[in-house]
Protein backbone atom coordinates (compact mmCIF):
# COMPACT_ATOMS: atom_id res chain seq x y z
CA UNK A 1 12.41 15.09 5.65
CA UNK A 2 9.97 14.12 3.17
CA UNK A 3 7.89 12.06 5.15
CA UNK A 4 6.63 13.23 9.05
CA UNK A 5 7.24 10.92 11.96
CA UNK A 6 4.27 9.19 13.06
CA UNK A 7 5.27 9.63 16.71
CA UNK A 8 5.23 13.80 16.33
CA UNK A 9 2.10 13.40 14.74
CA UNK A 10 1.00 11.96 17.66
CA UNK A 11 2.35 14.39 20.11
CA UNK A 12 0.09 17.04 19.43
CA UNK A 13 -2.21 15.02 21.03
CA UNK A 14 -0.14 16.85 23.51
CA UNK A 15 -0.93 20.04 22.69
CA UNK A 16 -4.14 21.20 23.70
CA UNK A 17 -3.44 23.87 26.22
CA UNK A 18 -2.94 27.51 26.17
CA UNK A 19 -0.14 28.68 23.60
CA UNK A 20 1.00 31.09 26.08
CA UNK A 21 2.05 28.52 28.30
CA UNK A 22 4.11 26.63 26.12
CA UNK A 23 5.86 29.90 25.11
CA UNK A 24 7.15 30.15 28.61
CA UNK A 25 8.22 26.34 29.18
CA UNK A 26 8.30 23.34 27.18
CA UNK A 27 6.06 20.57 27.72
CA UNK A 28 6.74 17.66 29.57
CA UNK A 29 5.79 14.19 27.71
CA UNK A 30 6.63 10.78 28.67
CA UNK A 31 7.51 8.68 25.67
CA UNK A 32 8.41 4.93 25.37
CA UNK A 33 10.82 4.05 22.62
CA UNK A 34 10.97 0.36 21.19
CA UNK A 35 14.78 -0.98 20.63
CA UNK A 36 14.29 -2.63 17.49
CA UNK A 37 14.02 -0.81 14.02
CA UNK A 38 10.19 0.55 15.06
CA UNK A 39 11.72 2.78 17.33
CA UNK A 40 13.90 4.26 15.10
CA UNK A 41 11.68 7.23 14.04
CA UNK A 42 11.42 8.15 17.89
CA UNK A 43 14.96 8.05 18.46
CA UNK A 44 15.83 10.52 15.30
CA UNK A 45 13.07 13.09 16.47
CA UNK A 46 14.85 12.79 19.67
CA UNK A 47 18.69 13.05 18.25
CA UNK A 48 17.69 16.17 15.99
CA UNK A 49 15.28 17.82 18.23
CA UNK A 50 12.46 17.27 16.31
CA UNK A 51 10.56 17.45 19.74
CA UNK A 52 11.84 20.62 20.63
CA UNK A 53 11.18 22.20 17.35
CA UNK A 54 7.33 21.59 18.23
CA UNK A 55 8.07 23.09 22.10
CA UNK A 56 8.30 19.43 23.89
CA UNK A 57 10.80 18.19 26.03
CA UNK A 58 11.23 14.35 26.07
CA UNK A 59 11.29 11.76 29.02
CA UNK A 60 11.59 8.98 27.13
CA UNK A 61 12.52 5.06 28.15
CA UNK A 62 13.61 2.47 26.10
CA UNK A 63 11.50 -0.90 25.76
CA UNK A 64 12.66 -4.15 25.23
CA UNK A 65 9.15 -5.45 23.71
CA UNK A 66 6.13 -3.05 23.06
CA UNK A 67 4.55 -5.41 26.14
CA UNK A 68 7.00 -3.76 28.30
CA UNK A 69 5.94 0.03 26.96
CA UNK A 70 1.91 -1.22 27.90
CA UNK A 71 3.42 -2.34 31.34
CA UNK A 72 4.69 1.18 31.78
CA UNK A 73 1.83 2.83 31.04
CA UNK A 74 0.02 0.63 33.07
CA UNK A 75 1.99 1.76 35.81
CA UNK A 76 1.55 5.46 34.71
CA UNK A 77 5.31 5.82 33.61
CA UNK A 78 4.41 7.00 30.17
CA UNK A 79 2.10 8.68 28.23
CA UNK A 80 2.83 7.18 24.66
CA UNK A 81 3.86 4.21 23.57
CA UNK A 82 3.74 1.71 20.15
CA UNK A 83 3.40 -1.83 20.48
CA UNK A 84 2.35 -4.31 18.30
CA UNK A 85 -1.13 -5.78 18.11
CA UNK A 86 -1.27 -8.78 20.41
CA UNK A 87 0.24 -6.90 23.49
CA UNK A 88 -2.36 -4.17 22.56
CA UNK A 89 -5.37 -6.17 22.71
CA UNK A 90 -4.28 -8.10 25.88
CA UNK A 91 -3.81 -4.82 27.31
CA UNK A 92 -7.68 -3.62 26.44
CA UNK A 93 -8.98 -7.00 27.63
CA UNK A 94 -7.20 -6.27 30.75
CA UNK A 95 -8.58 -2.67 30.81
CA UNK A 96 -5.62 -0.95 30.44
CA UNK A 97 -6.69 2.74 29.83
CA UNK A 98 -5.69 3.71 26.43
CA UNK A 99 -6.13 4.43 22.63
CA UNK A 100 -4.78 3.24 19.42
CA UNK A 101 -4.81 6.63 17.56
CA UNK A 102 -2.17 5.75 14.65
CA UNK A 103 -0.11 3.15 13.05
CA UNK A 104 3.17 3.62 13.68
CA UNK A 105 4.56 0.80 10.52
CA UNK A 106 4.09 -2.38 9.13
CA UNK A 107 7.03 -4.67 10.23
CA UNK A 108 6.03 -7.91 8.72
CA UNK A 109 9.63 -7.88 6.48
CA UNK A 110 12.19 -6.80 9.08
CA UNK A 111 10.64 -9.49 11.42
CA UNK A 112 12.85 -12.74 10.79
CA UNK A 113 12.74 -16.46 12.34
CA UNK A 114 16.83 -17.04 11.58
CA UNK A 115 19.25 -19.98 12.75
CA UNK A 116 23.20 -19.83 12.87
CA UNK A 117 24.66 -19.47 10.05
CA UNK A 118 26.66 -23.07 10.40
CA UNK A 119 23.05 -24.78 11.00
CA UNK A 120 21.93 -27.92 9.48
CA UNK A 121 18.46 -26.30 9.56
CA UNK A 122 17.01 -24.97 6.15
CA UNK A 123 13.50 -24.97 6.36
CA UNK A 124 11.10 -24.00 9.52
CA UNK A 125 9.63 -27.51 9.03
CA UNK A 126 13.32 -28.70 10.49
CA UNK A 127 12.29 -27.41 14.20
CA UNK A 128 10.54 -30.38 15.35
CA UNK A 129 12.42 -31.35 18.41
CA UNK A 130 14.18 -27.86 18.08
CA UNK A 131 13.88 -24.64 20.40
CA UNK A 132 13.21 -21.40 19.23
CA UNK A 133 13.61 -18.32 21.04
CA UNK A 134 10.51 -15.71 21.17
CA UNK A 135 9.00 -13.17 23.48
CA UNK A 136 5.89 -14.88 25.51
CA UNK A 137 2.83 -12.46 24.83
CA UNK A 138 4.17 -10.87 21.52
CA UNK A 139 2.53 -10.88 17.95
CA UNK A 140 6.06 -12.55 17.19
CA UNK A 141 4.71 -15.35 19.08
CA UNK A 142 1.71 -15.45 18.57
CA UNK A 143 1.99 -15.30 14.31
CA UNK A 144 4.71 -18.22 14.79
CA UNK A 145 2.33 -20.75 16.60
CA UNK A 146 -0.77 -19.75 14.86
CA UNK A 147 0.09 -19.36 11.49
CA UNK A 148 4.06 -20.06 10.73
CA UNK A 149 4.55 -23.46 12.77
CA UNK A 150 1.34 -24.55 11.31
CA UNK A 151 2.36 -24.08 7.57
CA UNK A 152 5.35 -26.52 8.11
CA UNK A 153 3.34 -29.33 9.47
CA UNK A 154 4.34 -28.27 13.23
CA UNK A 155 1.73 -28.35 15.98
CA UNK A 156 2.05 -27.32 19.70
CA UNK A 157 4.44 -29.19 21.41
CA UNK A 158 6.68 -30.50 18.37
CA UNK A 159 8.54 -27.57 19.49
CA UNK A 160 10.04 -25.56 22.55
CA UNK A 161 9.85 -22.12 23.28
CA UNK A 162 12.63 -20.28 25.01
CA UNK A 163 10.85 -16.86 26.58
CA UNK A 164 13.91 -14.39 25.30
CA UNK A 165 12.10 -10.86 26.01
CA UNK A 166 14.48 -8.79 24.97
CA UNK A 167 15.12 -9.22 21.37
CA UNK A 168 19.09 -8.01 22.05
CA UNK A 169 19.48 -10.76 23.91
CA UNK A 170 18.42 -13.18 21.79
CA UNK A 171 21.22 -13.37 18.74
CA UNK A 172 23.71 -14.17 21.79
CA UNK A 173 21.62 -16.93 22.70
CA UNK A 174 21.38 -18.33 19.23
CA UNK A 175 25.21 -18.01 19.05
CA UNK A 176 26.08 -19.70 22.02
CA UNK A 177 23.34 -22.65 21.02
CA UNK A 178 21.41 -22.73 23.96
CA UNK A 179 18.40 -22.48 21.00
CA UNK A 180 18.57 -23.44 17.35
CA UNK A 181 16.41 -20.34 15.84
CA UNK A 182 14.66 -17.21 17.23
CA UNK A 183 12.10 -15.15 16.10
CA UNK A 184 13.74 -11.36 15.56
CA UNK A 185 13.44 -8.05 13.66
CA UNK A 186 15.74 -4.97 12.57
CA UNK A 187 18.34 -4.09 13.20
CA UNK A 188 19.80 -7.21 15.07
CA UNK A 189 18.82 -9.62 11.71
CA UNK A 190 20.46 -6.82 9.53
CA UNK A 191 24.00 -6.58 11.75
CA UNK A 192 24.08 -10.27 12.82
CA UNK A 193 24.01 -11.43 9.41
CA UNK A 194 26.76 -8.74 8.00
CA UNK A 195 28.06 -10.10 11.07
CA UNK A 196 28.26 -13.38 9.57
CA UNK A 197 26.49 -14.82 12.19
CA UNK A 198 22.79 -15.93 11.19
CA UNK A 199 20.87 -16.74 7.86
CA UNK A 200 17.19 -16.32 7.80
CA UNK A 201 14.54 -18.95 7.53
CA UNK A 202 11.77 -16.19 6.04
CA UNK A 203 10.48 -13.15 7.16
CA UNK A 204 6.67 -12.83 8.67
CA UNK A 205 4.90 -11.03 5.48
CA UNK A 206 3.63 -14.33 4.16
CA UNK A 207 1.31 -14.45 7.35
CA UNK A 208 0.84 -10.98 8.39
CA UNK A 209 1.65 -7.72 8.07
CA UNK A 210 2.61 -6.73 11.79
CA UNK A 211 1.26 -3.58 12.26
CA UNK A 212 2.50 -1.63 14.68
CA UNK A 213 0.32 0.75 16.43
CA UNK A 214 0.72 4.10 18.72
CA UNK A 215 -1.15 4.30 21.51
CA UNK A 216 -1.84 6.80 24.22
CA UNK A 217 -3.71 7.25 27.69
CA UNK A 218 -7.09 7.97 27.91
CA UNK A 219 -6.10 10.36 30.04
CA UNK A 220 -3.86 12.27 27.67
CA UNK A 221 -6.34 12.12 25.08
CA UNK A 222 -9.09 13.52 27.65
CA UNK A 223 -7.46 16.39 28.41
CA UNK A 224 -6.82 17.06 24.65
CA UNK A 225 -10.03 16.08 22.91
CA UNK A 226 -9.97 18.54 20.19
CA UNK A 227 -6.43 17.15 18.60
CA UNK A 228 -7.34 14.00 18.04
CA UNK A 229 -8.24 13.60 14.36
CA UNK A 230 -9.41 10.67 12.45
């Protein structure tokens, strides 16, 4: 491919030890793997054996939210994980011991706020009274109350939040009109509206760009000082 995975890029922060080891037997790294379209990368270098091509084997767990991924490594489950920016800076203020050493994408225009297709609702401004589906503790979130709500005249509380952590459960949700709009990214916008199913209000570019960023344990990166580069 013309362009190299961010997330093998960051595996040879993984690499530090003696060659001659890794000759004899792959190493072991524990990777967390985002369902929506960020995680797509990780999930091709896993398919094609991109990992093994560069001596790794992969114990890798799928995440929900990025939140979920800092949980893990939190709980020493993982080694390497991307999340987005609000999760990663509760996590530091928490002390969670890791690094941001890379960013992963920007994924500010495959992050939607969409209603049912058959809704009255055209404009954001048309949630008053409505609720709205997000993740508690996500950028999603966070960029909807702070900046999005705000730009349609909404203020805390002209609104309710349903917490929907799992962004495949959320199009369900919307379906079966237990909310009138979530807050959701790639791939579920992209099938649920060839689906026939949703229409988008706006993506999240307008207000930020969403990066999202790879992170790894202190621990890891202790162990390997000399391959991390700027």
């Amino acid at each position: 491919m013309g362009k190299r995975f961010v997330t093998i890029a960051v595996m040879g922060l993984m690499l530090g030890g003696a060659p001659g080891t890794f000759a004899q037997r792959p190493l072991t790294i524990r990777l967390g793997v985002h369902g929506a379209v960020q995680g797509a990368p990780d999930v091709i270098a896993i398919r094609q054996g991109y990992f093994k091509q560069e001596h790794l084997e992969v114990d890798w767990r799928r995440f929900g939210v990025g939140r979920e991924g800092r949980d893990a490594m939190i709980a020493g489950a993982i080694d390497i994980n991307a999340t987005a920016t609000t999760p990663f800076l509760i996590g530091l203020e928490k002390g969670v011991p890791y690094t941001a050493v890379a960013v992963n994408s920007l994924f500010c225009g495959t992050n939607h706020i969409v209603v049912r297709k058959d809704s009255d609702i055209q404009s954001i401004s048309q949630l008053k009274g409505k609720r709205i589906a997000l993740a508690r503790g996500t950028v999603t979130e966070y960029i909807f109350a702070a900046k999005i709500a705000p730009a349609y005249g909404l203020k805390p509380g002209d609104y309710e939040v349903a917490n929907i952590a799992d962004q495949k459960d959320r199009i369900p949700t919307l379906v079966a009109k237990a909310v009138d709009a979530t807050g959701i990214g790639d791939p579920y916008v992209a099938v649920a509206e060839h689906e026939g199913l949703v229409r988008s209000l706006g993506d999240f570019c307008k207000y930020d760009t969403l990066p999202f960023i790879a992170t790894v344990t202190n621990k890891v990166i202790k162990e390997n000082p000399a391959a991390v580069v700027a």
